[in-house]
Structure formats: C-alpha cells, structure tokens
Protein backbone atom coordinates (compact mmCIF):
# COMPACT_ATOMS: atom_id res chain seq x y z
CA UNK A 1 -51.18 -70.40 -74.21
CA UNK A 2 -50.57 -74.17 -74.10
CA UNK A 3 -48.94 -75.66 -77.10
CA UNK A 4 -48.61 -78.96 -77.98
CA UNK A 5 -45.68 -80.61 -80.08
CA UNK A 6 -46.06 -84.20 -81.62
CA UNK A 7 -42.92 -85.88 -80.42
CA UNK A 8 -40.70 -88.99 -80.67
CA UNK A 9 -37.32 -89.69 -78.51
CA UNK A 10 -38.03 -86.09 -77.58
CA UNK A 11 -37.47 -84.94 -80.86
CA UNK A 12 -39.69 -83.27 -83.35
CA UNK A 13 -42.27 -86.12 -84.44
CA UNK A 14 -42.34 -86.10 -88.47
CA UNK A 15 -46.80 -86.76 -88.73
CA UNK A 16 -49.17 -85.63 -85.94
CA UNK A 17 -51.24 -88.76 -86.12
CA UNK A 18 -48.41 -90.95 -85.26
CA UNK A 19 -46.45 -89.52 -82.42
CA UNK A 20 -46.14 -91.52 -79.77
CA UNK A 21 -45.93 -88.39 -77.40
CA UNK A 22 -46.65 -84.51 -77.02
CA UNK A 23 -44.21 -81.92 -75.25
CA UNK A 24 -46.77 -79.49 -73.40
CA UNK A 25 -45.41 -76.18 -73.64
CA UNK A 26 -47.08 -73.59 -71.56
CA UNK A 27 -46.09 -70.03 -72.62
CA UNK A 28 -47.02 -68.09 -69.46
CA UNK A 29 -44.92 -69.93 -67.33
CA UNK A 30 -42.45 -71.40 -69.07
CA UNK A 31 -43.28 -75.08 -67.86
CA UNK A 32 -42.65 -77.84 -70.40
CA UNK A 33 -44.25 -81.79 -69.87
CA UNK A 34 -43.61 -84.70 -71.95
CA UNK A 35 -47.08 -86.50 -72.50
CA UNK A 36 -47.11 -90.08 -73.51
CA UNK A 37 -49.82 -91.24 -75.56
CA UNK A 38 -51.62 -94.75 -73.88
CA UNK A 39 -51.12 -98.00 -75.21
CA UNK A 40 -54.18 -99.46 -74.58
CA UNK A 41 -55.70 -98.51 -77.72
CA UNK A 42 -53.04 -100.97 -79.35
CA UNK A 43 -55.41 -104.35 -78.85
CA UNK A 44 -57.13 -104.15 -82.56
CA UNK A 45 -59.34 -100.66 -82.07
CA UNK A 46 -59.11 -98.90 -85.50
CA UNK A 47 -56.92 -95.51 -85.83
CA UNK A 48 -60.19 -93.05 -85.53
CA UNK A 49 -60.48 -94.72 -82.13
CA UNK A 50 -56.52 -93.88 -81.33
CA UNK A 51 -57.00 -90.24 -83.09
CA UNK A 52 -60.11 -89.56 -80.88
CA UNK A 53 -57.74 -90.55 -77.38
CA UNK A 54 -55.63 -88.26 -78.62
CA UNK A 55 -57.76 -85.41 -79.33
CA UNK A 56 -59.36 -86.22 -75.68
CA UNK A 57 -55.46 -86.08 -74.29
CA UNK A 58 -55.00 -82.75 -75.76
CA UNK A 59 -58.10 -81.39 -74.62
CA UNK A 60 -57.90 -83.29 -71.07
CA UNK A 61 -54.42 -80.72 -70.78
CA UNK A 62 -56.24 -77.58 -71.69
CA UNK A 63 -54.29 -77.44 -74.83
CA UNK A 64 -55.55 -74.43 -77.39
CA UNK A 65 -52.73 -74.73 -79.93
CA UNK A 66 -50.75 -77.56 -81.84
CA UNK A 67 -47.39 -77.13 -83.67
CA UNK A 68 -46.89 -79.61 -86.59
CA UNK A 69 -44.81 -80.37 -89.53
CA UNK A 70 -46.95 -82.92 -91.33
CA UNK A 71 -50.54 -83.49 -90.78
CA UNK A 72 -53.41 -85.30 -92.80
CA UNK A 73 -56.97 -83.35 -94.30
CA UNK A 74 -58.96 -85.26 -92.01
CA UNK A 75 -56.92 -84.65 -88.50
CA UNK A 76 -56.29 -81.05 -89.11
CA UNK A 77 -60.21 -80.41 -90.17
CA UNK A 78 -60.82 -82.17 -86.81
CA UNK A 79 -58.78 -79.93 -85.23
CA UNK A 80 -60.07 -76.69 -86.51
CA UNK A 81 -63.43 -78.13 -85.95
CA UNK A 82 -62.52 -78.20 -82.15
CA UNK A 83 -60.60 -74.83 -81.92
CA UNK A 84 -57.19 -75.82 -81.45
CA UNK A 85 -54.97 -73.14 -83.29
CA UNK A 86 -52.42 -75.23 -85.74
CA UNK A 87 -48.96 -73.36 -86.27
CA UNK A 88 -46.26 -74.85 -88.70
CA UNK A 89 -43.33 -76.31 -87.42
CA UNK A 90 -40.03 -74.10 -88.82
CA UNK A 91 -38.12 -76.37 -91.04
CA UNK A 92 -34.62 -77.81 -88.72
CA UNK A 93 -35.63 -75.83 -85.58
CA UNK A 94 -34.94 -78.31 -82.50
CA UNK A 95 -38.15 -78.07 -80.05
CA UNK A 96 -35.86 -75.64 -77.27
CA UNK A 97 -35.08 -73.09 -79.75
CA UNK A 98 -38.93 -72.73 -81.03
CA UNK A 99 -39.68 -69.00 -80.67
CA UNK A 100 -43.59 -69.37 -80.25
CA UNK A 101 -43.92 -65.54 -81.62
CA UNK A 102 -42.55 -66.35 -84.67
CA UNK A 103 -44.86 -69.14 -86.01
CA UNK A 104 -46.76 -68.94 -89.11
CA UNK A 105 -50.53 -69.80 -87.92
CA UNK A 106 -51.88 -72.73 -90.45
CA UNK A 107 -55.46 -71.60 -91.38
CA UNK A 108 -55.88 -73.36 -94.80
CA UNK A 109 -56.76 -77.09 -95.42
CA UNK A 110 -54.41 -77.22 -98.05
CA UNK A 111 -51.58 -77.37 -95.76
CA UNK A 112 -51.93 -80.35 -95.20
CA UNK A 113 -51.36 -84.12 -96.94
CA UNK A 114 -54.03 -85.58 -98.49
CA UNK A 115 -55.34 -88.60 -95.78
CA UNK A 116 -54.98 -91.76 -98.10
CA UNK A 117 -56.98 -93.83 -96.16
CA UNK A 118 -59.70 -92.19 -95.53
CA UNK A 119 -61.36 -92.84 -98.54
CA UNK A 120 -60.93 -97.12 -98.08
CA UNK A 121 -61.23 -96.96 -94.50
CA UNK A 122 -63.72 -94.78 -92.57
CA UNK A 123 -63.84 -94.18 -88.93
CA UNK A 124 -67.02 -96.29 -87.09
CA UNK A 125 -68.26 -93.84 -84.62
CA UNK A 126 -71.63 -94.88 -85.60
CA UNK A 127 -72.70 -98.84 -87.00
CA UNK A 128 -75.00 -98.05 -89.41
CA UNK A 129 -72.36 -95.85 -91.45
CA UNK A 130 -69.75 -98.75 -91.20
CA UNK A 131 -72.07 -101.86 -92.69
CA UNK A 132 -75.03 -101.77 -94.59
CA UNK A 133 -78.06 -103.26 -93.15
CA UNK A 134 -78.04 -106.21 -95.45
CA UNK A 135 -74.36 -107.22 -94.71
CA UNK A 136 -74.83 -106.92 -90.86
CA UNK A 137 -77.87 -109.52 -91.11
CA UNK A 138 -76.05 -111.99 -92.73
CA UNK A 139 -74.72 -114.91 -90.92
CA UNK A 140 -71.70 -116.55 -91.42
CA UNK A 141 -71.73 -120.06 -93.83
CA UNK A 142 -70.67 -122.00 -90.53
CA UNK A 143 -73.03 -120.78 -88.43
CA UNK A 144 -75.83 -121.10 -90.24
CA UNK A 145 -74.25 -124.82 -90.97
CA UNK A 146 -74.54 -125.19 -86.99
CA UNK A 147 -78.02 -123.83 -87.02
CA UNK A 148 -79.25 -125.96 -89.44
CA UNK A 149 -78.10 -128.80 -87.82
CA UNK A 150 -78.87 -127.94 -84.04
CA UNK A 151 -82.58 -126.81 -85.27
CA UNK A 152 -82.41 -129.65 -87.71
CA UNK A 153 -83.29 -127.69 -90.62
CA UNK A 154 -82.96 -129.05 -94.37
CA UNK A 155 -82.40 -126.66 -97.63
C-alpha cells in the first residue's frame, strides 16, 4: 500500500491542508519519495483550487492511504469520498519509526477539526453557486460612468 504523510522540513506536517510536501511511503517495497507540492497555485487561485492539486497529486502517485495528525471536516469528507484510507498519526512518533501495522484507521468525521472557513468562504467549482445571478449582472459604478459617456447616455 502507498501511504502518504503531510510533511514540512521532512518532519511530520502539523494540518494536512497546509503541508507543503508528502513523504510517499510504499509498504511493499520499502521505497520512500519526498513529493513537493507546486507553487503555481500561489498567483491568487482560492484554497479549494490548491486542495483539489493536491488531491490530483495524491491520486497522480497511486496513493490509497493518508496518515495525518490534524485534518479539517471538509478535506477528510473529500477524502473518504475518493477512497483514500485516513490513519492517525501516533502522537511524538518521528516519520522513520512509523510502524504502518500499528495505526488506528480514522473512519469517523468527528476526528477531525471543524473547517472554519468553510462556512464564509465556499469553494467555486461551479459560477452560479459562487454569485447570484443578480450580483454577476451588475456593472461596476465606473464602468457604467464610461458607458454612459462613450454611448452618451444621460440618467
């Protein structure tokens, strides 16, 4: 099985969502890869389109189980929604001592934190759930200024 640990300086990443790399652990043959997560998501895209890259990195790497310590609702719903297995990271365990055998499999939504901002911020995988119709017809004060006077239109 392929595991995959959220990681930072090659150390145990504290939150899932926010590791800026995953040590690949494959169990049949021992072999171990450090897996940096891209930048290029850095230029302004919201976090659902950084969480979806990483989903797609773990799944691009065959990945069927991930080992965490602290994980939000939302991401580990996602997760058990795909089929990745979620394990719980034992509490001061460095990453080359982890005996795979003896983790505790995570099965229940409650493990996890509650995701704060997911009720103020949503992810826009689709427009019509991000803006209602009426706010995504409006046009700005200043353009409409600049249409008014290109078109030469009087209130």
């Amino acid at each position: 099985m392929i595991y995959a640990i959220p990681c930072r300086d090659n150390q145990l990443s504290n939150h899932f969502s926010k590791a800026p790399a995953f040590m690949l652990i494959d169990t049949e043959n021992q072999q171990r890869q450090l897996v940096e997560m891209p930048t290029l998501l850095d230029g302004g895209e919201k976090n659902c389109g950084k969480k979806s890259a990483r989903l797609n990195l773990l799944q691009q790497h065959n990945v069927q189980a991930v080992v965490v310590k602290n994980i939000g609702q939302a991401m580990l719903s996602t997760l058990f929604s795909k089929g990745f297995k979620v394990f719980a990271y034992p509490p001061r365990c460095p990453i080359e001592a982890l005996d795979f055998s003896q983790l505790q499999e995570i099965t229940d939504i409650n493990y996890a934190r509650p995701s704060p901002n997911k009720a103020s911020h949503s992810c826009c995988h689709e427009k019509s759930t991000c803006t209602s119709s009426a706010s995504s017809t409006k046009l700005n004060p200043r353009t409409l200024d600049k249409l008014q006077r290109i078109f030469n239109i009087h209130r």
